[in-house]
Protein backbone atom coordinates (compact mmCIF):
# COMPACT_ATOMS: atom_id res chain seq x y z
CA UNK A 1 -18.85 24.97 76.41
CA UNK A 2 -22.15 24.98 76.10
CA UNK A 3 -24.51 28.27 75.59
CA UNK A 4 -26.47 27.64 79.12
CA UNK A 5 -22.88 26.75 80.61
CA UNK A 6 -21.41 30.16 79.33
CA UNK A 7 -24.58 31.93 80.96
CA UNK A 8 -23.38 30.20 84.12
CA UNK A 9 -20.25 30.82 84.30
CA UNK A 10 -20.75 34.72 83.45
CA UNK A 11 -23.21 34.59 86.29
CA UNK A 12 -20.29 33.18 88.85
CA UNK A 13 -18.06 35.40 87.60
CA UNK A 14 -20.37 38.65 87.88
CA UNK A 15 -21.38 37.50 91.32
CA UNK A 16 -17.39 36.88 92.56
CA UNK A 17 -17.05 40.26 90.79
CA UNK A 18 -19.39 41.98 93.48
CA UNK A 19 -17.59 40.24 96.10
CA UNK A 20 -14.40 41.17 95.09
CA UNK A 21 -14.70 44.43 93.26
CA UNK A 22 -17.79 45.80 94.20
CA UNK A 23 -20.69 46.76 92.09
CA UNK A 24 -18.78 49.82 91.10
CA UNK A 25 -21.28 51.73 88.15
CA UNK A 26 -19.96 54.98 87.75
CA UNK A 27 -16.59 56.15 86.14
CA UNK A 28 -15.07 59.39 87.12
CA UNK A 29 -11.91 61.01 84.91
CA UNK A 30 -8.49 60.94 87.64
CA UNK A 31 -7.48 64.32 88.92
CA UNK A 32 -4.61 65.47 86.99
CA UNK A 33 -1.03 65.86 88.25
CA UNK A 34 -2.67 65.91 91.93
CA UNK A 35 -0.77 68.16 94.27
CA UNK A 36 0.49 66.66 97.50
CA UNK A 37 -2.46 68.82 99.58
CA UNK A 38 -4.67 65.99 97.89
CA UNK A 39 -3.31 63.72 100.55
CA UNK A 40 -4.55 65.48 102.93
CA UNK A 41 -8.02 66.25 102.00
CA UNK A 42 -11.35 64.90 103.33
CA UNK A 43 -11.67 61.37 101.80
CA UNK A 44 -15.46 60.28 103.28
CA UNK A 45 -18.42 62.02 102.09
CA UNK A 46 -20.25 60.52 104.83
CA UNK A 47 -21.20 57.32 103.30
CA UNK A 48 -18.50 55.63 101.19
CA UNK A 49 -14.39 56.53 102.01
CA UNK A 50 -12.81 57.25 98.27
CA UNK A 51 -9.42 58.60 97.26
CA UNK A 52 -9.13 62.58 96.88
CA UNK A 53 -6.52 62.24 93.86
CA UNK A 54 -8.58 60.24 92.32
CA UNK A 55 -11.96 59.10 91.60
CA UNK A 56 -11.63 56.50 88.63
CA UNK A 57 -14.01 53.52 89.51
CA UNK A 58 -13.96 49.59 87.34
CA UNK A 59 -17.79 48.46 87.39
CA UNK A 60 -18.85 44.64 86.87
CA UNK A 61 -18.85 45.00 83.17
CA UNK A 62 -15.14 45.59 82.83
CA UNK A 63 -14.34 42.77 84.87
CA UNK A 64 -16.22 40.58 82.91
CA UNK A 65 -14.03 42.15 79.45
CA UNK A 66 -11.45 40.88 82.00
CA UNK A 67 -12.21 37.74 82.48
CA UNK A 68 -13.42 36.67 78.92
CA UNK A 69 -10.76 38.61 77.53
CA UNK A 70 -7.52 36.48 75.91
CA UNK A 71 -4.65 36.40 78.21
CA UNK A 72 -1.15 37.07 76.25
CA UNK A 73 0.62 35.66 78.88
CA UNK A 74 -1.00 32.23 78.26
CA UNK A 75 2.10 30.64 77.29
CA UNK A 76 4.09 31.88 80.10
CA UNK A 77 1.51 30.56 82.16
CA UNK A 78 1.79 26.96 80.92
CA UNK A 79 5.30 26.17 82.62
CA UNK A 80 5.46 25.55 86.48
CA UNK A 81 5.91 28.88 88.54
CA UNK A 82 9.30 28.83 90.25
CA UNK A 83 8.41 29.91 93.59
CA UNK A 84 11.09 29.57 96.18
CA UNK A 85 10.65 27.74 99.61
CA UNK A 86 12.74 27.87 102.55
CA UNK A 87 12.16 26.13 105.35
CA UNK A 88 11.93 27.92 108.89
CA UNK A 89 10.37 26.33 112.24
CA UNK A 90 9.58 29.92 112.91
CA UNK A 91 11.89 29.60 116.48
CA UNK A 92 13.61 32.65 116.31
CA UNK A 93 10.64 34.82 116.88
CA UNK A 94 10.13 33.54 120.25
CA UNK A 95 14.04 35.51 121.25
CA UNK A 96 15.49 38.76 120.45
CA UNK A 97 16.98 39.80 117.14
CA UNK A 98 20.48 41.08 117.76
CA UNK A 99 19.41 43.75 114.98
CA UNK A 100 16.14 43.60 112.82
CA UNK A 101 15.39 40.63 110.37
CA UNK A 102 12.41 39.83 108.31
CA UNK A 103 10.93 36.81 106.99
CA UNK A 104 8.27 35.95 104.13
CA UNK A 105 5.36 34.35 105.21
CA UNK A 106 3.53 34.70 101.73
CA UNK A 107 2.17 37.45 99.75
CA UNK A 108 1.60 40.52 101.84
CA UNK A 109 2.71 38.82 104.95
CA UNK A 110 6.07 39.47 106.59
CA UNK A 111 7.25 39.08 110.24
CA UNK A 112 9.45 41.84 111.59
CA UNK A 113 11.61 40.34 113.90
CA UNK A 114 13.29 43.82 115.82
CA UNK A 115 15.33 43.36 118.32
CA UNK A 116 12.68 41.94 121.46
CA UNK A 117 9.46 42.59 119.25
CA UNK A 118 7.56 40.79 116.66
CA UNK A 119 5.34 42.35 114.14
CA UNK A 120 3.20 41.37 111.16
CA UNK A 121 1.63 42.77 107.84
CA UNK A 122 -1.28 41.98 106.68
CA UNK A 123 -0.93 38.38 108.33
CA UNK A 124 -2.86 35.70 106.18
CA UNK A 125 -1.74 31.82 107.17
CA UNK A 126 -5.21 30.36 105.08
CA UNK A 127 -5.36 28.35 102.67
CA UNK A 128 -7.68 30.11 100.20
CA UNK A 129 -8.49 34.40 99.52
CA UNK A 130 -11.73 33.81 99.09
CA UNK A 131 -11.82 31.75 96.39
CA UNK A 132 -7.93 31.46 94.80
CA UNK A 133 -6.29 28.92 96.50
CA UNK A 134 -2.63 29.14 98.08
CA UNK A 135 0.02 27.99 95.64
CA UNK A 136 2.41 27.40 99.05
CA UNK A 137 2.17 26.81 101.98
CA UNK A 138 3.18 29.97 104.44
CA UNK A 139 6.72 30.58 105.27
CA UNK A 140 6.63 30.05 108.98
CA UNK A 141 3.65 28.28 111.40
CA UNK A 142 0.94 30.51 112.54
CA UNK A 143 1.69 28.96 116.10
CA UNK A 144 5.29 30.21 116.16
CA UNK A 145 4.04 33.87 116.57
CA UNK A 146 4.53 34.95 119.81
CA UNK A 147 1.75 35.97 122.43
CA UNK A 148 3.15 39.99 122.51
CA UNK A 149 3.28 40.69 118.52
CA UNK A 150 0.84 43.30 116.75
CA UNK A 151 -0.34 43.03 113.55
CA UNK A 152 -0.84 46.28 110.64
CA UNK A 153 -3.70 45.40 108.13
CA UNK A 154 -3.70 47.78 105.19
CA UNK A 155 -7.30 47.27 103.82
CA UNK A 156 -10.08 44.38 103.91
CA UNK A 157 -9.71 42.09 100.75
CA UNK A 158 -9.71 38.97 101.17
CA UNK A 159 -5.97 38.47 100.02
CA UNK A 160 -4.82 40.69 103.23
CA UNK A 161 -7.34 40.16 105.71
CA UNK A 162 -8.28 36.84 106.63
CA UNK A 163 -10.64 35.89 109.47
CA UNK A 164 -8.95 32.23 110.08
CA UNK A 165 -5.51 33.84 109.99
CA UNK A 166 -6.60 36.67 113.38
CA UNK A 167 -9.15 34.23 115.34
CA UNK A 168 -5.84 31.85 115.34
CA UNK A 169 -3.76 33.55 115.93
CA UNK A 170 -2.64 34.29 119.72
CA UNK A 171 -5.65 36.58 121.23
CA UNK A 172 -3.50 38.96 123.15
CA UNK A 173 -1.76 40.17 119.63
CA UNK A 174 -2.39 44.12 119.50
CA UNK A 175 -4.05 44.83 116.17
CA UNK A 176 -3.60 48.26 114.14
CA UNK A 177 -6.36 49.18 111.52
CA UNK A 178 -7.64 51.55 109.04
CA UNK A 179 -11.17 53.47 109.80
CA UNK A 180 -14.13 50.83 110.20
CA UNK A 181 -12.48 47.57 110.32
CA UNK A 182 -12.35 48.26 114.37
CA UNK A 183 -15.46 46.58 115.47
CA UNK A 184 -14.76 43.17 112.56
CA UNK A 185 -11.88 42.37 115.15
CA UNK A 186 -13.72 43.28 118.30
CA UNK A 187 -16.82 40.66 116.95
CA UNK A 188 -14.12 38.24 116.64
CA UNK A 189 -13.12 38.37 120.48
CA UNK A 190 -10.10 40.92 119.50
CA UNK A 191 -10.35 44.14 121.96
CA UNK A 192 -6.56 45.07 121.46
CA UNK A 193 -7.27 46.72 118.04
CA UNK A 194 -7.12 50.86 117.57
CA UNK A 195 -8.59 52.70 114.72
CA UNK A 196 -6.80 55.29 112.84
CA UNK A 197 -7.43 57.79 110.26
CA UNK A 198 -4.78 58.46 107.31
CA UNK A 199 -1.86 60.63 109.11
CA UNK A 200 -2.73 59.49 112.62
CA UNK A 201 0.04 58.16 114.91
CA UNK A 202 -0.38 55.75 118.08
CA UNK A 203 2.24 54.24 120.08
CA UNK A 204 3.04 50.69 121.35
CA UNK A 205 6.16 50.59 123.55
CA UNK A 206 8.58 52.13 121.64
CA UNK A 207 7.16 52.22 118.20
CA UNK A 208 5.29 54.92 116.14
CA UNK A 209 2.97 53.50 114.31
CA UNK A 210 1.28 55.28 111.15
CA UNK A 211 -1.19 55.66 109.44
CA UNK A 212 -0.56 56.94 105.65
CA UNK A 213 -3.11 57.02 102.42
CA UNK A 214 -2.52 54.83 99.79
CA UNK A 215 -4.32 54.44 96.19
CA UNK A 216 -6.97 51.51 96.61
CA UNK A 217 -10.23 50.69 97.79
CA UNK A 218 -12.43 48.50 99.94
CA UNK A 219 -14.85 45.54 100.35
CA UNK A 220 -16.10 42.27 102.03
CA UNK A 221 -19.10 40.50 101.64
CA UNK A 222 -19.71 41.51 105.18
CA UNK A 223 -18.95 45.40 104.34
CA UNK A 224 -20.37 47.25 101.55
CA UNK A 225 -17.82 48.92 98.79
CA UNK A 226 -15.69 51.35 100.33
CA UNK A 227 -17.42 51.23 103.54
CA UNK A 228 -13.79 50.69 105.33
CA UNK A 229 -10.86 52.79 104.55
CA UNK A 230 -7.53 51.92 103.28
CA UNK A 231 -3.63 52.60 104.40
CA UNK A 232 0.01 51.91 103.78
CA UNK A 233 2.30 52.30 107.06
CA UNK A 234 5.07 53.81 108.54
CA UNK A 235 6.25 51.87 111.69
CA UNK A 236 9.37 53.51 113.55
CA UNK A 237 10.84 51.55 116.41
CA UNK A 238 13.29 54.71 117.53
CA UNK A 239 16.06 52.86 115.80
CA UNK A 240 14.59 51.61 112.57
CA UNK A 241 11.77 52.45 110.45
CA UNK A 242 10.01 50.30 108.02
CA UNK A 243 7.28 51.27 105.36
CA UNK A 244 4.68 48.81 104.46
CA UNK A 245 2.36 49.77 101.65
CA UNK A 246 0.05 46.66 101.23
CA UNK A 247 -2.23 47.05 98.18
CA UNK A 248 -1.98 50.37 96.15
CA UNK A 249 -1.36 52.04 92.75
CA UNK A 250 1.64 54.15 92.06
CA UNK A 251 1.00 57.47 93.14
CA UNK A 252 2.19 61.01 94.59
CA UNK A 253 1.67 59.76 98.34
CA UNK A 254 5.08 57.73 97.93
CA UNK A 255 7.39 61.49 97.23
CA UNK A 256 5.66 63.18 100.01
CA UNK A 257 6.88 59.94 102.46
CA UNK A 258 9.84 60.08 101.29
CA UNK A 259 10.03 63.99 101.99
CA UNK A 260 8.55 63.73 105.28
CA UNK A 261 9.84 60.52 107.03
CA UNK A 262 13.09 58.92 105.38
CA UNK A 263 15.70 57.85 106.41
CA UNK A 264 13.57 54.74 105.91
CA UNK A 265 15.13 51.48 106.63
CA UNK A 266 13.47 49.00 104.94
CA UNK A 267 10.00 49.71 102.29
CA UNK A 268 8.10 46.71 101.98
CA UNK A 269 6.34 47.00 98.42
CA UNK A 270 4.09 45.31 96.03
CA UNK A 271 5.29 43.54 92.68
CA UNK A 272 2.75 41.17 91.97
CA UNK A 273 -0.98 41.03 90.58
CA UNK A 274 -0.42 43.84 88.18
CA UNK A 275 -1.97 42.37 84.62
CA UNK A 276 -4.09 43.55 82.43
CA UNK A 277 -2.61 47.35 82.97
CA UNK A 278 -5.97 48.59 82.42
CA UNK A 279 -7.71 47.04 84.73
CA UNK A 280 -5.20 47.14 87.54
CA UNK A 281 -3.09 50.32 87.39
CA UNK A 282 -4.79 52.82 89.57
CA UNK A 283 -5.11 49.84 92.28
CA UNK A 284 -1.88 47.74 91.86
CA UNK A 285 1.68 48.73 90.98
CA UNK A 286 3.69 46.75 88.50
CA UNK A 287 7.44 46.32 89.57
CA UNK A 288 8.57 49.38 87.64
CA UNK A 289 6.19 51.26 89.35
CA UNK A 290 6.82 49.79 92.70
CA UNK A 291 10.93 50.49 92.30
CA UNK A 292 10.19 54.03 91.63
CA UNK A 293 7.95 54.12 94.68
CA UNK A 294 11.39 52.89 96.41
CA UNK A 295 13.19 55.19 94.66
CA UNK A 296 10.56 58.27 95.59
CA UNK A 297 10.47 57.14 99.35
CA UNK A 298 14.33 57.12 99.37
CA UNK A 299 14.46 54.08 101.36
CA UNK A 300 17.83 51.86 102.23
CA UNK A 301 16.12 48.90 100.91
CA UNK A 302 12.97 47.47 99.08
CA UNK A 303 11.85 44.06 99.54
CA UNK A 304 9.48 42.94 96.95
CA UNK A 305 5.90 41.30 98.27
CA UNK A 306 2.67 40.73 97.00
CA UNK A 307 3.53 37.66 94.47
CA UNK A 308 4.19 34.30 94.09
CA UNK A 309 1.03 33.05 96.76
CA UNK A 310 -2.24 33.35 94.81
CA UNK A 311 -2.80 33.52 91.50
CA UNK A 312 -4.84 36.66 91.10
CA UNK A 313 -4.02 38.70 88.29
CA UNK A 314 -2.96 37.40 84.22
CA UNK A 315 0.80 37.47 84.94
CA UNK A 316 2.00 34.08 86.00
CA UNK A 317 2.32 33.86 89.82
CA UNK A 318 6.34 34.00 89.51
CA UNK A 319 7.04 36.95 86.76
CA UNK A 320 7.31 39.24 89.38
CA UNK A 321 10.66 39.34 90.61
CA UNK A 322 12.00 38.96 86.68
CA UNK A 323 10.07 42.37 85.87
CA UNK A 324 12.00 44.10 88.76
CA UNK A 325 15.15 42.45 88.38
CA UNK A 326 14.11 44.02 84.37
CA UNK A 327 13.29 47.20 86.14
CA UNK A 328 16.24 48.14 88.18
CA UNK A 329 18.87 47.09 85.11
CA UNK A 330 17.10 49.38 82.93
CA UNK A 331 16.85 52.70 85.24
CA UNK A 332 20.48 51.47 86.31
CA UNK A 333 19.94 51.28 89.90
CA UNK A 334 21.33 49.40 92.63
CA UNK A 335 20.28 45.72 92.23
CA UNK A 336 21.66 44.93 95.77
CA UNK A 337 19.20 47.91 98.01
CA UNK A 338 16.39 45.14 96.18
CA UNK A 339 15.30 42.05 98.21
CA UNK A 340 12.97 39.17 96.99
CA UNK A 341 13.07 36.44 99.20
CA UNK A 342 11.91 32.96 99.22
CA UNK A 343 8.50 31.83 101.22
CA UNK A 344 10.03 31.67 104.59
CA UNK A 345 13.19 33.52 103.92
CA UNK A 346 14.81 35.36 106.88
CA UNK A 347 16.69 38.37 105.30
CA UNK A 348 18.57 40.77 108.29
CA UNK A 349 18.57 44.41 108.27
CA UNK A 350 21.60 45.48 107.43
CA UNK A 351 23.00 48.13 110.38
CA UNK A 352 23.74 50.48 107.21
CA UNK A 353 20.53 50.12 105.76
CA UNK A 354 19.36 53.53 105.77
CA UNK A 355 20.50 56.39 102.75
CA UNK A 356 21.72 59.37 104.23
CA UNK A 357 19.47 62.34 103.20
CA UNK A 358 20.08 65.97 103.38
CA UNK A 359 18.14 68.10 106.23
């Protein structure tokens, strides 16, 4: 490559960096051993959101050491990812579930099929996050979701919130969303959508749905860094409740859940997009760190999301599920509590799911 070529390619890369990352400058040390009061202490200081616990910010110039760093796994990289597909028409979201079930759409989407209801995470059906293209296609069709579903969106990357995905799908979906992401889905003809702050509840029918911190932060082309918070949630349908943690690095948040709300039935977790550690740890887990979030939210079951769809990170798209598998033999837990399913894979709740715990 050429010396004016490598000056343009730095120059993409530093502007997709701002688009993705944000023009983060500063660098401030992480709070150590953060007390659980941290999650609940003000996290806006009246211009940017940010996370109490921590304040450790990656500016332009280490994505660039990133991206123009080697990649060990280059090897790994060279053989075709093994990414399961199974095919599903979808159908079975139009009845009612005799229990719960849930199927993989792709990456951080998954339908929650519970009993007469229908809800989504994070729902992207696009073909591209921005720039990284789709490696498959999604698990079910964006037309089978019914009119009546909601959707949960954790934060506003591009990888979980995409604008084809909500202005196609059906307009009278209910939408639940993180401070200042209200009024993106209200431009796009979507008045169904409530706000909520980290620890605030709302209900639809008979769920709870809830709003919980998570380790991450923000930003769209449209929004400036930070400008729009970020969430995991907790949603309880009276019999069942499921935790969904989109995008976040392992952190204290996931003991105090476990404290406060289990019996959880089902904790839908990140694997994926973890590598280089030192670029991604305080924003993605790795699957070690995302079974011991399991583990600290005492939940019945973990499935394993966020892998496999785009290619994001320096891990290839499929080592996920191998490092968990890796993860669970070596702190000797219980491979069977640990679901990853194929795109479009229907798993059902089992009625046992949940792990007693002591009042």
């Amino acid at each position: 490559m050429s010396a004016g070529h490598t000056a343009i390619a730095a120059l993409a890369l530093a502007v997709v960096a701002v688009a993705w990352l944000g023009a983060r400058a500063e660098s401030v040390a992480p709070v150590a051993d953060p007390e659980p009061g941290s999650l609940f202490a003000p996290h806006h200081d009246g211009r940017r959101f940010f996370n109490p616990w921590l304040r450790s910010e990656k500016s332009v110039l280490d994505f660039l050491r990133w991206q123009f760093s080697s990649n060990p796994w280059k090897e790994a990289r060279a053989r075709p990812s093994e990414i399961r597909i199974v095919a599903n028409d979808g159908a079975n979201l139009a009845g009612v579930e005799g229990s719960a079930s849930i199927t993989w759409v792709g990456h951080a989407t998954l339908a929650v099929h519970d009993e007469g209801d229908v809800f989504l995470t994070d729902p992207h059906f696009g073909k591209r996050a921005l720039l990284p293209k789709r490696l498959v296609p999604p698990g079910i069709p964006l037309e089978s979701v019914p009119p009546h579903a909601f959707g949960v969106i954790s934060h506003s990357h591009y990888d979980h919130l995409d604008a084809w995905s909500v202005e196609k799908l059906p307009a009278t979906m209910g939408w639940y969303v993180p401070l200042g992401l209200g009024d993106w889905f209200r431009a796009r003809g979507r008045s169904d959508v409530t706000e909520l702050d980290w620890w605030q509840s709302a209900k639809r029918g008979r769920f709870t749905i809830t709003c919980l911190p998570s380790q991450h932060w923000s930003r769209r082309i449209e929004h400036g860094v930070d400008e729009t918070l970020w969430c995991t949630w907790l949603i309880d349908s009276g019999v069942r409740r499921y935790f969904f943690a989109g995008d976040t690095g392992y952190f204290h948040g996931f003991a105090e859940y476990g404290r406060r709300f289990a019996p959880i039935d089902v904790a839908m977790l990140p694997i994926g997009a973890y590598e280089p550690r030192w670029f991604m740890r305080d924003q993605h887990m790795n699957p070690a760190e995302s079974y011991q979030a399991f583990r600290d939210l005492r939940a019945g079951h973990m499935i394993g999301m966020h892998w496999g769809t785009f290619d994001l990170t320096d891990e290839p798209p499929d080592e996920a599920p191998r490092a968990l598998a890796e993860a669970v033999r070596e702190a000797d837990g219980d491979a069977s509590r640990t679901v990853v399913l194929g795109i479009g894979e229907r798993w059902h709740v089992p009625e046992n799911a949940r792990i007693p715990v002591a009042p």
